[in-house]
PDB file of N, CA and C in Angstrom:
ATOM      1  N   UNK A   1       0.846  -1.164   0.000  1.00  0.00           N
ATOM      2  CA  UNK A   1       0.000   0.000   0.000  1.00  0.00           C
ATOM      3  C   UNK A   1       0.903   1.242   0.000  1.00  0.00           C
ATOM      4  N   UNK A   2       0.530   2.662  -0.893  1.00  0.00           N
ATOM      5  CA  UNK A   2       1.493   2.928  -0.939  1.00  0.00           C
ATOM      6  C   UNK A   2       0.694   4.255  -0.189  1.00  0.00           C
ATOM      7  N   UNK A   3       0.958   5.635   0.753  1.00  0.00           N
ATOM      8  CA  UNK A   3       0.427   6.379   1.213  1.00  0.00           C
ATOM      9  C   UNK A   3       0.550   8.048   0.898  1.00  0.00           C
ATOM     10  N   UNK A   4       0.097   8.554   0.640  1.00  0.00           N
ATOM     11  CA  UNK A   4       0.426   9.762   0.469  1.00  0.00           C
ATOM     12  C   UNK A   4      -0.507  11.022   0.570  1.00  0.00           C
ATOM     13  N   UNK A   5       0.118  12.144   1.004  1.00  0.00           N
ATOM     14  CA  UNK A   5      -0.326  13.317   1.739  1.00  0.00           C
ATOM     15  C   UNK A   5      -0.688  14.460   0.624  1.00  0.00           C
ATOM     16  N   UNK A   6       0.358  14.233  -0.280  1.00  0.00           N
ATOM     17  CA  UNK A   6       0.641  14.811  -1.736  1.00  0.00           C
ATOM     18  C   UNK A   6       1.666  14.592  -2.510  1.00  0.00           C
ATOM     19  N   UNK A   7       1.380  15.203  -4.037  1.00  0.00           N
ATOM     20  CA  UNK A   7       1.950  14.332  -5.126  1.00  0.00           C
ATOM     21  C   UNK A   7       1.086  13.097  -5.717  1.00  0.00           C
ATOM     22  N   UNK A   8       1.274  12.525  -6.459  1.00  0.00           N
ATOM     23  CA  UNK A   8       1.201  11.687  -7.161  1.00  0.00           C
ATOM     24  C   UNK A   8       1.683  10.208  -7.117  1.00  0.00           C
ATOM     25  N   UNK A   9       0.888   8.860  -7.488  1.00  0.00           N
ATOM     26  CA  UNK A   9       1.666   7.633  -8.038  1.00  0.00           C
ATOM     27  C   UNK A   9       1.064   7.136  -9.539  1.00  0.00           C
ATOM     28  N   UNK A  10       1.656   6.539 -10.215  1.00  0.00           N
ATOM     29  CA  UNK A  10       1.537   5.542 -11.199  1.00  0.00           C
ATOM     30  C   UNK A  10       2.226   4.620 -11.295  1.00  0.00           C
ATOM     31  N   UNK A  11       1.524   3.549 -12.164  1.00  0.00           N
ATOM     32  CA  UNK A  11       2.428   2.435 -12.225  1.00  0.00           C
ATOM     33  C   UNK A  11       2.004   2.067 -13.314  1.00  0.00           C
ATOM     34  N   UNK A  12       2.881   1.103 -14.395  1.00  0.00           N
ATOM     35  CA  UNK A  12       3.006   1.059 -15.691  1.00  0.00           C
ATOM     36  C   UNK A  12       4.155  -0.650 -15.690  1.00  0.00           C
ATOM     37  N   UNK A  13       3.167  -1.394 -16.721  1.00  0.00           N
ATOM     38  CA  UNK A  13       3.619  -2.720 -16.332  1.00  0.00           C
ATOM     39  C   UNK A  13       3.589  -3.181 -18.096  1.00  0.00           C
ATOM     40  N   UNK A  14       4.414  -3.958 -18.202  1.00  0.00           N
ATOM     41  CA  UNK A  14       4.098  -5.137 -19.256  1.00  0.00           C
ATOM     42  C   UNK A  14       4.072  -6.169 -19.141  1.00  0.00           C
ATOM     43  N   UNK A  15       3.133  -6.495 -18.194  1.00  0.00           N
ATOM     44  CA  UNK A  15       2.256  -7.697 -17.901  1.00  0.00           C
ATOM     45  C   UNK A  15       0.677  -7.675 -18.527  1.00  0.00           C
ATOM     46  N   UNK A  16       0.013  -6.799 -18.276  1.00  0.00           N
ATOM     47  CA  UNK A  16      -0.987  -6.850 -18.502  1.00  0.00           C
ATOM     48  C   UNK A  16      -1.594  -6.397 -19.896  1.00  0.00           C
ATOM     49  N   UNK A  17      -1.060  -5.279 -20.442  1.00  0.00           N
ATOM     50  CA  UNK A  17      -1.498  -5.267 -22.058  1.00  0.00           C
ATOM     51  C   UNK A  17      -0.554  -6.019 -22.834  1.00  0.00           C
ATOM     52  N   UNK A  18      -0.693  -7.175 -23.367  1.00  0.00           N
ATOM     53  CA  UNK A  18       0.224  -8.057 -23.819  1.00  0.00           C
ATOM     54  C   UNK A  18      -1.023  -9.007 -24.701  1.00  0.00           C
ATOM     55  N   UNK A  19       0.356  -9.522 -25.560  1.00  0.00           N
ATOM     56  CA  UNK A  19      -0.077 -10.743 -26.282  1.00  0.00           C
ATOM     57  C   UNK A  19       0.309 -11.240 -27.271  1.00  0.00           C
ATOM     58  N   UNK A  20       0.432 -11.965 -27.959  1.00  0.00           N
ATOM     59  CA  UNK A  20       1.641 -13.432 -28.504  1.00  0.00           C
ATOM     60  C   UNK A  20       1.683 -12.871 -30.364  1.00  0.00           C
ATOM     61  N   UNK A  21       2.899 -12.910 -30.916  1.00  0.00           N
ATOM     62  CA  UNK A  21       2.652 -12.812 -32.072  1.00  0.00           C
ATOM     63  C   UNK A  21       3.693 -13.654 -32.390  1.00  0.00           C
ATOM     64  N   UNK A  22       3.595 -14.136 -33.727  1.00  0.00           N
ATOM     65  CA  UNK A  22       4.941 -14.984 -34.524  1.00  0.00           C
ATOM     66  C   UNK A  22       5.550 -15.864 -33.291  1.00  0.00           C
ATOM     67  N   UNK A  23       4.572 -16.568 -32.588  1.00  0.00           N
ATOM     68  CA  UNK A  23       5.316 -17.347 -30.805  1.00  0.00           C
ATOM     69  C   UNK A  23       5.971 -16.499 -29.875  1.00  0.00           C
ATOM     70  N   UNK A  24       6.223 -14.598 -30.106  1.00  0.00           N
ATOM     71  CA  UNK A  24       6.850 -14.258 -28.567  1.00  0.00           C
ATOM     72  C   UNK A  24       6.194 -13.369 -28.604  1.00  0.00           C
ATOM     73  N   UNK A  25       5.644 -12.483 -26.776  1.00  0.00           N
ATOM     74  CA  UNK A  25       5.164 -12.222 -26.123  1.00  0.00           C
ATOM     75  C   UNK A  25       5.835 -10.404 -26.764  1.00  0.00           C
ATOM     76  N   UNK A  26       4.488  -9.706 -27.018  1.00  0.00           N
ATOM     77  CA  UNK A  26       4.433  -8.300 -27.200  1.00  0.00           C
ATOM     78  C   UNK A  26       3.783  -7.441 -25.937  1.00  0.00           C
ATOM     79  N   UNK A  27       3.995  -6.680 -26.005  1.00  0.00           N
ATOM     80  CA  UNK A  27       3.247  -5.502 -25.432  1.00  0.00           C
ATOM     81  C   UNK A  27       3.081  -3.714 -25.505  1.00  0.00           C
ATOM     82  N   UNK A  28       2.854  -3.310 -25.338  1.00  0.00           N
ATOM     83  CA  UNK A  28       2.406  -1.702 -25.462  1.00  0.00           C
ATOM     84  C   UNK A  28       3.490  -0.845 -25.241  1.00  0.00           C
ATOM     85  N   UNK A  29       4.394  -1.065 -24.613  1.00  0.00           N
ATOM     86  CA  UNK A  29       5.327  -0.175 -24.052  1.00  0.00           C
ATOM     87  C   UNK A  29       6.442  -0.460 -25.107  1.00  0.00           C
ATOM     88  N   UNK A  30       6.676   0.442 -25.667  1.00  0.00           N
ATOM     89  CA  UNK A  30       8.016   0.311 -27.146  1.00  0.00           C
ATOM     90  C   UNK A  30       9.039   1.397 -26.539  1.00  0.00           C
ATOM     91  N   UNK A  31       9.861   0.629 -27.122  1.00  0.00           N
ATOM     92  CA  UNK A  31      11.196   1.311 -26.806  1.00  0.00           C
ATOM     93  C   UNK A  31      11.608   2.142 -28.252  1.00  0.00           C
ATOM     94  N   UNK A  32      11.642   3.195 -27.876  1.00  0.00           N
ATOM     95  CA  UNK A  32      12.087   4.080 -29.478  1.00  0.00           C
ATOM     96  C   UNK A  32      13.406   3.944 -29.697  1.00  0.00           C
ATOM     97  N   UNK A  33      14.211   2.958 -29.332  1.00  0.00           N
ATOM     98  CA  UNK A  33      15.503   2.697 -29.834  1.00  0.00           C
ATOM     99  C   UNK A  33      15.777   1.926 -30.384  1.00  0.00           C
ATOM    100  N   UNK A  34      14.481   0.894 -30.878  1.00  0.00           N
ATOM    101  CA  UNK A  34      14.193  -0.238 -31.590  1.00  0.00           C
ATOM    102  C   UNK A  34      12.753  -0.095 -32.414  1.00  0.00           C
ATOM    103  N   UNK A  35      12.194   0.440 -31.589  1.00  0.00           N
ATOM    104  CA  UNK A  35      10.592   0.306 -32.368  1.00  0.00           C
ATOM    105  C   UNK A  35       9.968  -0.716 -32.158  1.00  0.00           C
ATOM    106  N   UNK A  36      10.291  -1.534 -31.096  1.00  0.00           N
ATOM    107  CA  UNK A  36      10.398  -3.613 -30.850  1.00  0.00           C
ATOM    108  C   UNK A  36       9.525  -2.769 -29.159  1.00  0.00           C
ATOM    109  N   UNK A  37       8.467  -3.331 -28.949  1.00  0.00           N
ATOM    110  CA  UNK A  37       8.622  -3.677 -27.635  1.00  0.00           C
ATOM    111  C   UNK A  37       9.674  -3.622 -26.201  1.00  0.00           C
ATOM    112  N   UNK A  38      10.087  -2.852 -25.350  1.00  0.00           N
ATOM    113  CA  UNK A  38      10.999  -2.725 -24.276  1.00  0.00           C
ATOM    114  C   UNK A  38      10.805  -4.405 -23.989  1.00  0.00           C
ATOM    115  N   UNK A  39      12.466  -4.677 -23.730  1.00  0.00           N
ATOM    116  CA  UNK A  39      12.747  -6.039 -23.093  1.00  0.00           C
ATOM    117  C   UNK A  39      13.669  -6.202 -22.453  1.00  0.00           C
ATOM    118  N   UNK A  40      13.298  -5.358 -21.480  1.00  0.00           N
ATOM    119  CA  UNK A  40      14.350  -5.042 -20.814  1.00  0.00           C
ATOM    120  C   UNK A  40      14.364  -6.009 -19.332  1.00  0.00           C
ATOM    121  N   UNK A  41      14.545  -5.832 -18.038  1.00  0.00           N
ATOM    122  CA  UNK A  41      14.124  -6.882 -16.610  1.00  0.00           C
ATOM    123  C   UNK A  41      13.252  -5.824 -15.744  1.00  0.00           C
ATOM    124  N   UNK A  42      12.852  -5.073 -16.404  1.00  0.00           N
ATOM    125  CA  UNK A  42      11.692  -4.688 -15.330  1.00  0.00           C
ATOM    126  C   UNK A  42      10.229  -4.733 -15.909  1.00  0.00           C
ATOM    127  N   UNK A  43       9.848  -5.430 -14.840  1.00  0.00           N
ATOM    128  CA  UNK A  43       8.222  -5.812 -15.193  1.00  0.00           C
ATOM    129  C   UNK A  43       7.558  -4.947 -15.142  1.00  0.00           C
ATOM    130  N   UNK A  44       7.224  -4.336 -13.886  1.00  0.00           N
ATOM    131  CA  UNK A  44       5.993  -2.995 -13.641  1.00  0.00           C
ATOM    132  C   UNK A  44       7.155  -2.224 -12.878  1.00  0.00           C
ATOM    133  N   UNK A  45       6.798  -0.798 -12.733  1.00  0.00           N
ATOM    134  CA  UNK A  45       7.277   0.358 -11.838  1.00  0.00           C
ATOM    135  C   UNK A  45       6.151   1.235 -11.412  1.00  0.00           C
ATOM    136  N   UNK A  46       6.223   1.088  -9.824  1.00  0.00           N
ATOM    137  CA  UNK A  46       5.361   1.764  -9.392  1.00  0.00           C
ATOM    138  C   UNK A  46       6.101   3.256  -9.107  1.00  0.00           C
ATOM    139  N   UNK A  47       5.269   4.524  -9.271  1.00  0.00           N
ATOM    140  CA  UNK A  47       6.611   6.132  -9.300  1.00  0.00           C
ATOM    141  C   UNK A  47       5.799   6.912  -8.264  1.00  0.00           C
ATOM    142  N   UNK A  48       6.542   7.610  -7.396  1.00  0.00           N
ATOM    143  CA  UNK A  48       5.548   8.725  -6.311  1.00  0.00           C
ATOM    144  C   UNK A  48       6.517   9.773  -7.089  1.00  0.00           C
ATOM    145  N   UNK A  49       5.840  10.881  -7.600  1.00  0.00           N
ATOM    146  CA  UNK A  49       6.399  11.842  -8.185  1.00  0.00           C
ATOM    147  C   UNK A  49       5.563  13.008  -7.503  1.00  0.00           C
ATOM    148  N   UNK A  50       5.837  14.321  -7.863  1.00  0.00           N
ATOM    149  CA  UNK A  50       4.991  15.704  -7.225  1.00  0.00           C
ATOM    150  C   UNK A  50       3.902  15.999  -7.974  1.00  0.00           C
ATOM    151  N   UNK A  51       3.667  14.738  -9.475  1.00  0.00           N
ATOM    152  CA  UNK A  51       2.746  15.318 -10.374  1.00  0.00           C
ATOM    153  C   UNK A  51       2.438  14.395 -10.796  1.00  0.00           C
ATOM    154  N   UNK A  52       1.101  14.327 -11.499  1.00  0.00           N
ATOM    155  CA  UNK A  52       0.628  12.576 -11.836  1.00  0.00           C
ATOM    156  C   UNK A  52       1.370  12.672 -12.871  1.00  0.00           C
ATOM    157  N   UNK A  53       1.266  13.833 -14.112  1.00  0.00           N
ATOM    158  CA  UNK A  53       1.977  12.983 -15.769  1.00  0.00           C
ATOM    159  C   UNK A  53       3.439  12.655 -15.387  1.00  0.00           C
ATOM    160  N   UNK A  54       3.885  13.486 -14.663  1.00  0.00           N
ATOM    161  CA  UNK A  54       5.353  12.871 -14.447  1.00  0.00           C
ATOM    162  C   UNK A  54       5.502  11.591 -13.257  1.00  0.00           C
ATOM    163  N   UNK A  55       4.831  11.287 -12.780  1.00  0.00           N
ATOM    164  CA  UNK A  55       4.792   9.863 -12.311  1.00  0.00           C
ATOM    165  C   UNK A  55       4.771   8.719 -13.620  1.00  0.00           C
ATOM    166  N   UNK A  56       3.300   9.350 -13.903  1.00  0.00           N
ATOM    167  CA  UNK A  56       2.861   8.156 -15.377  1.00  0.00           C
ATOM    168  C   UNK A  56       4.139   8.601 -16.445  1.00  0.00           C
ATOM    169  N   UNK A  57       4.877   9.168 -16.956  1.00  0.00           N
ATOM    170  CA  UNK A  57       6.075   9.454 -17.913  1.00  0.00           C
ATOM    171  C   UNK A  57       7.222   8.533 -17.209  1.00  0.00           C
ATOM    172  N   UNK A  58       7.652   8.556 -15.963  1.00  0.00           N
ATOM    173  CA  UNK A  58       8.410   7.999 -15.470  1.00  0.00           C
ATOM    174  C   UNK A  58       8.482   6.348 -15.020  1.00  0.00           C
ATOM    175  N   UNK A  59       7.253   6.208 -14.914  1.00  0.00           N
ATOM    176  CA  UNK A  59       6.574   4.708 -14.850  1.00  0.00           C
ATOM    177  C   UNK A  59       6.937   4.201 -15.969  1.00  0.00           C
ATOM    178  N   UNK A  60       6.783   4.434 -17.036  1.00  0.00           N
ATOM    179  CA  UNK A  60       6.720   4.068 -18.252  1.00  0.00           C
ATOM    180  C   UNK A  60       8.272   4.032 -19.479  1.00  0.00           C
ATOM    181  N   UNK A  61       9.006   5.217 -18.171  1.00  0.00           N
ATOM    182  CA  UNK A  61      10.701   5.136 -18.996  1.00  0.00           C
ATOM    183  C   UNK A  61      11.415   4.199 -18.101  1.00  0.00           C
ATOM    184  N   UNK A  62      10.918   3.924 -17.203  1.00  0.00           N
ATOM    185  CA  UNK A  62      11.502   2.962 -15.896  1.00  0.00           C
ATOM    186  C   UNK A  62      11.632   1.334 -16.655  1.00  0.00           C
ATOM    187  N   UNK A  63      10.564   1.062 -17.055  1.00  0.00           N
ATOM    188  CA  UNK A  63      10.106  -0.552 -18.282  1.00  0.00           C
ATOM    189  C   UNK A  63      10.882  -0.525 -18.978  1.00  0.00           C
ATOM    190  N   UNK A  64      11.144   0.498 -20.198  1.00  0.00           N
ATOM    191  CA  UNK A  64      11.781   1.345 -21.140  1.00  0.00           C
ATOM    192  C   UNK A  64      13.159   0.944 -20.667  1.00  0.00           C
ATOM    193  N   UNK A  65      13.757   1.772 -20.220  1.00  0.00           N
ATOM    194  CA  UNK A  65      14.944   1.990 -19.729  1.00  0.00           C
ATOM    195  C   UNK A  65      15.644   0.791 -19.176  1.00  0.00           C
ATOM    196  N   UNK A  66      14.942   0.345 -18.157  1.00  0.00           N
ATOM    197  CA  UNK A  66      16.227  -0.867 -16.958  1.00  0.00           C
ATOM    198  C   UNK A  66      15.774  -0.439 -15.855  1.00  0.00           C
ATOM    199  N   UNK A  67      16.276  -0.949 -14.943  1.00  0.00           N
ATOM    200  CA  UNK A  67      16.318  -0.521 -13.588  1.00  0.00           C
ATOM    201  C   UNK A  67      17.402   0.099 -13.561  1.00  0.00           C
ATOM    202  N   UNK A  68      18.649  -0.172 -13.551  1.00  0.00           N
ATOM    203  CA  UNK A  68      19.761   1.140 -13.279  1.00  0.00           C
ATOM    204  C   UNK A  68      19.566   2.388 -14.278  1.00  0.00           C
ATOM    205  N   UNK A  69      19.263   2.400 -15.339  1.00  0.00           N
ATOM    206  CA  UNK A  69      19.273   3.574 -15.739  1.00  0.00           C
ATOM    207  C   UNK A  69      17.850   4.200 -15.538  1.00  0.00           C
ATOM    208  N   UNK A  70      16.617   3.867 -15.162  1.00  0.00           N
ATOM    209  CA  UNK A  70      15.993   4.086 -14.556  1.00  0.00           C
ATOM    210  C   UNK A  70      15.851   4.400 -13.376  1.00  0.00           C
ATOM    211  N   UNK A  71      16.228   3.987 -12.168  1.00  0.00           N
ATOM    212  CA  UNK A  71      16.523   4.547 -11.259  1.00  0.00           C
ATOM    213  C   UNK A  71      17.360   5.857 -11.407  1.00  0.00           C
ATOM    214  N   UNK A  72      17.976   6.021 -12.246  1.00  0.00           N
ATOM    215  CA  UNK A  72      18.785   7.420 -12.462  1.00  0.00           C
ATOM    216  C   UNK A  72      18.125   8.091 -12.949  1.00  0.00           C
ATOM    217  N   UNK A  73      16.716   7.751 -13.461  1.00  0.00           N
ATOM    218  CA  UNK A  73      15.954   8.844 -14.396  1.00  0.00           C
ATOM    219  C   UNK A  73      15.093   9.396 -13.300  1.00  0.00           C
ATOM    220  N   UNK A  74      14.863   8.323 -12.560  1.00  0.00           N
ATOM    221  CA  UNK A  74      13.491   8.706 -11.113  1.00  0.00           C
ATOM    222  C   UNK A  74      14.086   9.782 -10.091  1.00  0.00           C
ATOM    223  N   UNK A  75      15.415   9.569 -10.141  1.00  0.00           N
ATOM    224  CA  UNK A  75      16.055   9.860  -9.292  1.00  0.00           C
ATOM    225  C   UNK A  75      16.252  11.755  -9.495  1.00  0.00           C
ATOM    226  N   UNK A  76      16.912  11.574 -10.888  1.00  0.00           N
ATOM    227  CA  UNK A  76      17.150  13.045 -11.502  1.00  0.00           C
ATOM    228  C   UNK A  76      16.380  13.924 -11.274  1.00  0.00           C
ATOM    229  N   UNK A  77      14.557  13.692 -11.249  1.00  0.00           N
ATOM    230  CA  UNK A  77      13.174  14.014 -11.371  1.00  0.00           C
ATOM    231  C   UNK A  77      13.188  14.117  -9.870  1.00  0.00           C
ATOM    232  N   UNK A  78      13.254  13.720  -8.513  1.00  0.00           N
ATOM    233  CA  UNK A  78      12.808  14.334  -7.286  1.00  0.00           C
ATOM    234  C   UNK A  78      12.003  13.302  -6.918  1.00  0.00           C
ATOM    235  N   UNK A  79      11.980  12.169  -7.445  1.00  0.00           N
ATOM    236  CA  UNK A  79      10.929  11.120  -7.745  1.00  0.00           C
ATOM    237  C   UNK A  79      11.791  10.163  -7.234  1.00  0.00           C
ATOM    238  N   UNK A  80      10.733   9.027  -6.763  1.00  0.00           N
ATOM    239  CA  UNK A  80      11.226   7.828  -6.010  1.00  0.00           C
ATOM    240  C   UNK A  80       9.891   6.621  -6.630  1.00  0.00           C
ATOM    241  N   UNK A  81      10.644   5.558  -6.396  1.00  0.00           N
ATOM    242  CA  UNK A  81       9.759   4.032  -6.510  1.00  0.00           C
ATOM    243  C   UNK A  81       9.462   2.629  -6.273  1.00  0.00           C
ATOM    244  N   UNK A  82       9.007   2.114  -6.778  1.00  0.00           N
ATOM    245  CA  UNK A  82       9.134   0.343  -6.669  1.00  0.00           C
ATOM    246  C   UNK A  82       9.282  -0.292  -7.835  1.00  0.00           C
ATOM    247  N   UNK A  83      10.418  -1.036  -8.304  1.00  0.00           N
ATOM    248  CA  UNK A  83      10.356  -1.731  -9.275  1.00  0.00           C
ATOM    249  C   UNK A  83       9.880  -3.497  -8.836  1.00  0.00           C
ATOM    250  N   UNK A  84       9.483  -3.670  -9.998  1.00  0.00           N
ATOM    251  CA  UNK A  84       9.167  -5.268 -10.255  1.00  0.00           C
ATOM    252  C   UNK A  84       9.922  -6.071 -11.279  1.00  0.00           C
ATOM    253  N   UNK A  85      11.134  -6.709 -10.773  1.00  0.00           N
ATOM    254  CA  UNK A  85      12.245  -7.125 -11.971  1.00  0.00           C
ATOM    255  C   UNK A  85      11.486  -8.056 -12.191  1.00  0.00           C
ATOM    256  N   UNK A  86      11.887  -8.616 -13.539  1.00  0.00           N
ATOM    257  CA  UNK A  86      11.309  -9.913 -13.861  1.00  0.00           C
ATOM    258  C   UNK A  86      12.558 -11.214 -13.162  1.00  0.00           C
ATOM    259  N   UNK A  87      11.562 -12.343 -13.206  1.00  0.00           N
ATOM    260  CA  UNK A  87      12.077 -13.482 -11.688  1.00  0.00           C
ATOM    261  C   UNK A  87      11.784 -13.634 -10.464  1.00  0.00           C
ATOM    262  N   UNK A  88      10.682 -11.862 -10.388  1.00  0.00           N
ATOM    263  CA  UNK A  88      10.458 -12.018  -9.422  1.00  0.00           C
ATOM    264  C   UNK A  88      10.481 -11.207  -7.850  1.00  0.00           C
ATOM    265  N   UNK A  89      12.089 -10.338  -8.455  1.00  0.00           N
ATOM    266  CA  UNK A  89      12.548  -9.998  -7.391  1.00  0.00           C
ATOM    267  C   UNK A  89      11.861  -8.441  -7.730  1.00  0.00           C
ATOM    268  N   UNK A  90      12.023  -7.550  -6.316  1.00  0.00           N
ATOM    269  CA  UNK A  90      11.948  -5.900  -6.157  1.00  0.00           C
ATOM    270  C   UNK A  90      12.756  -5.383  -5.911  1.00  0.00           C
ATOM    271  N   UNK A  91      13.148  -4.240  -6.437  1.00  0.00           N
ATOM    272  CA  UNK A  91      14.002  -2.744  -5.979  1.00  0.00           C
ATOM    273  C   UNK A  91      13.461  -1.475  -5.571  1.00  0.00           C
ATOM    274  N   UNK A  92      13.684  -1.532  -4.174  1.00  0.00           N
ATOM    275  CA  UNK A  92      12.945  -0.068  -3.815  1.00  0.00           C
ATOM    276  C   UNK A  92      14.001   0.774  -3.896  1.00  0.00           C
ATOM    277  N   UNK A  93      13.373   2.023  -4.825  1.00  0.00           N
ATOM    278  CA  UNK A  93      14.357   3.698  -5.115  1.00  0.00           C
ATOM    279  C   UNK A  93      14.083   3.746  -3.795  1.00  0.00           C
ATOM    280  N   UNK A  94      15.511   4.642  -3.698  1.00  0.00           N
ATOM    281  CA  UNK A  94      15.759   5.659  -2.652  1.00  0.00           C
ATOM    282  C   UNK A  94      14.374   6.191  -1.548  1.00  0.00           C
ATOM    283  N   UNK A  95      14.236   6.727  -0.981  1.00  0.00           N
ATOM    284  CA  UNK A  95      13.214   7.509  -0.212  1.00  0.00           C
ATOM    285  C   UNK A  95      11.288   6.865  -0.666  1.00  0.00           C
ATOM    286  N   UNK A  96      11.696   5.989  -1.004  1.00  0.00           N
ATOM    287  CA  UNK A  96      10.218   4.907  -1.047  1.00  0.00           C
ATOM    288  C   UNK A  96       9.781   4.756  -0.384  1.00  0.00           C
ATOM    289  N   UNK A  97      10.679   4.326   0.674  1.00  0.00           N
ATOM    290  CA  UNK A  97       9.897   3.455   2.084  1.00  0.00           C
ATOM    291  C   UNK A  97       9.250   4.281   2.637  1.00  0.00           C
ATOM    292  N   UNK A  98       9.278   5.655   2.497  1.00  0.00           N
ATOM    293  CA  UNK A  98       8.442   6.873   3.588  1.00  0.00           C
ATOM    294  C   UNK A  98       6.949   6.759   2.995  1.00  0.00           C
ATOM    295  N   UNK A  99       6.736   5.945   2.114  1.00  0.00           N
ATOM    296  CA  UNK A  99       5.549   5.938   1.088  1.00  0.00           C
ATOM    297  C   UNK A  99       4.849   4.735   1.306  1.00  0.00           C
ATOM    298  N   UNK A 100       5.879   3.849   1.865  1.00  0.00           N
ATOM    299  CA  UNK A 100       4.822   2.679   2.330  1.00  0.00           C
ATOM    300  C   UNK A 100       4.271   2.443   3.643  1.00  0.00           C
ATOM    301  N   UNK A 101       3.147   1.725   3.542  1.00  0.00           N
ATOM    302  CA  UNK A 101       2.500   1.487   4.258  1.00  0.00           C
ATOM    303  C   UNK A 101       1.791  -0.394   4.629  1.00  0.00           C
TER     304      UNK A 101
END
């Protein structure tokens, strides 16, 4: 649960808008450095930002991006989060935990 007084969250996943073409697994979130679908190891990113579009923008370059260079993007922004690597595991950004509940 995530809590907040003010600001913003989003979260942005490629799990859920998905689906199978030529046998491998597509989804919504494209990476403009390919034009291919992001395939990168992060599943969903949840973002507490000061503003919803820049939560939802950052949610969405977090998939995009990686987790390390993502975390550097959340980070740059004043913004903090939760990632969901794929396998399974989580990475909580910096100053997250003041957000959970």
């Amino acid at each position: 649960m995530v809590a907040l007084t003010d600001g913003a969250v989003a979260t942005s996943s490629r799990l859920r808008r998905r689906w199978q073409r030529d046998g491998k697994w597509r989804h919504h979130l494209i990476d403009p450095r390919t034009g291919l679908p992001a395939a990168g190891e992060v599943d969903a990113a949840v973002i507490v930002a000061g503003e919803a579009a820049w939560a939802e923008v950052l949610a969405k370059a977090v998939v995009v991006a990686g987790a390390d260079a993502g975390a550097g993007l959340v980070r740059s922004f004043g913004a903090t989060g939760l990632l969901f690597l794929a396998g399974g595991s989580t990475r909580l950004l910096d100053g997250m935990e003041a957000f959970l509940r």
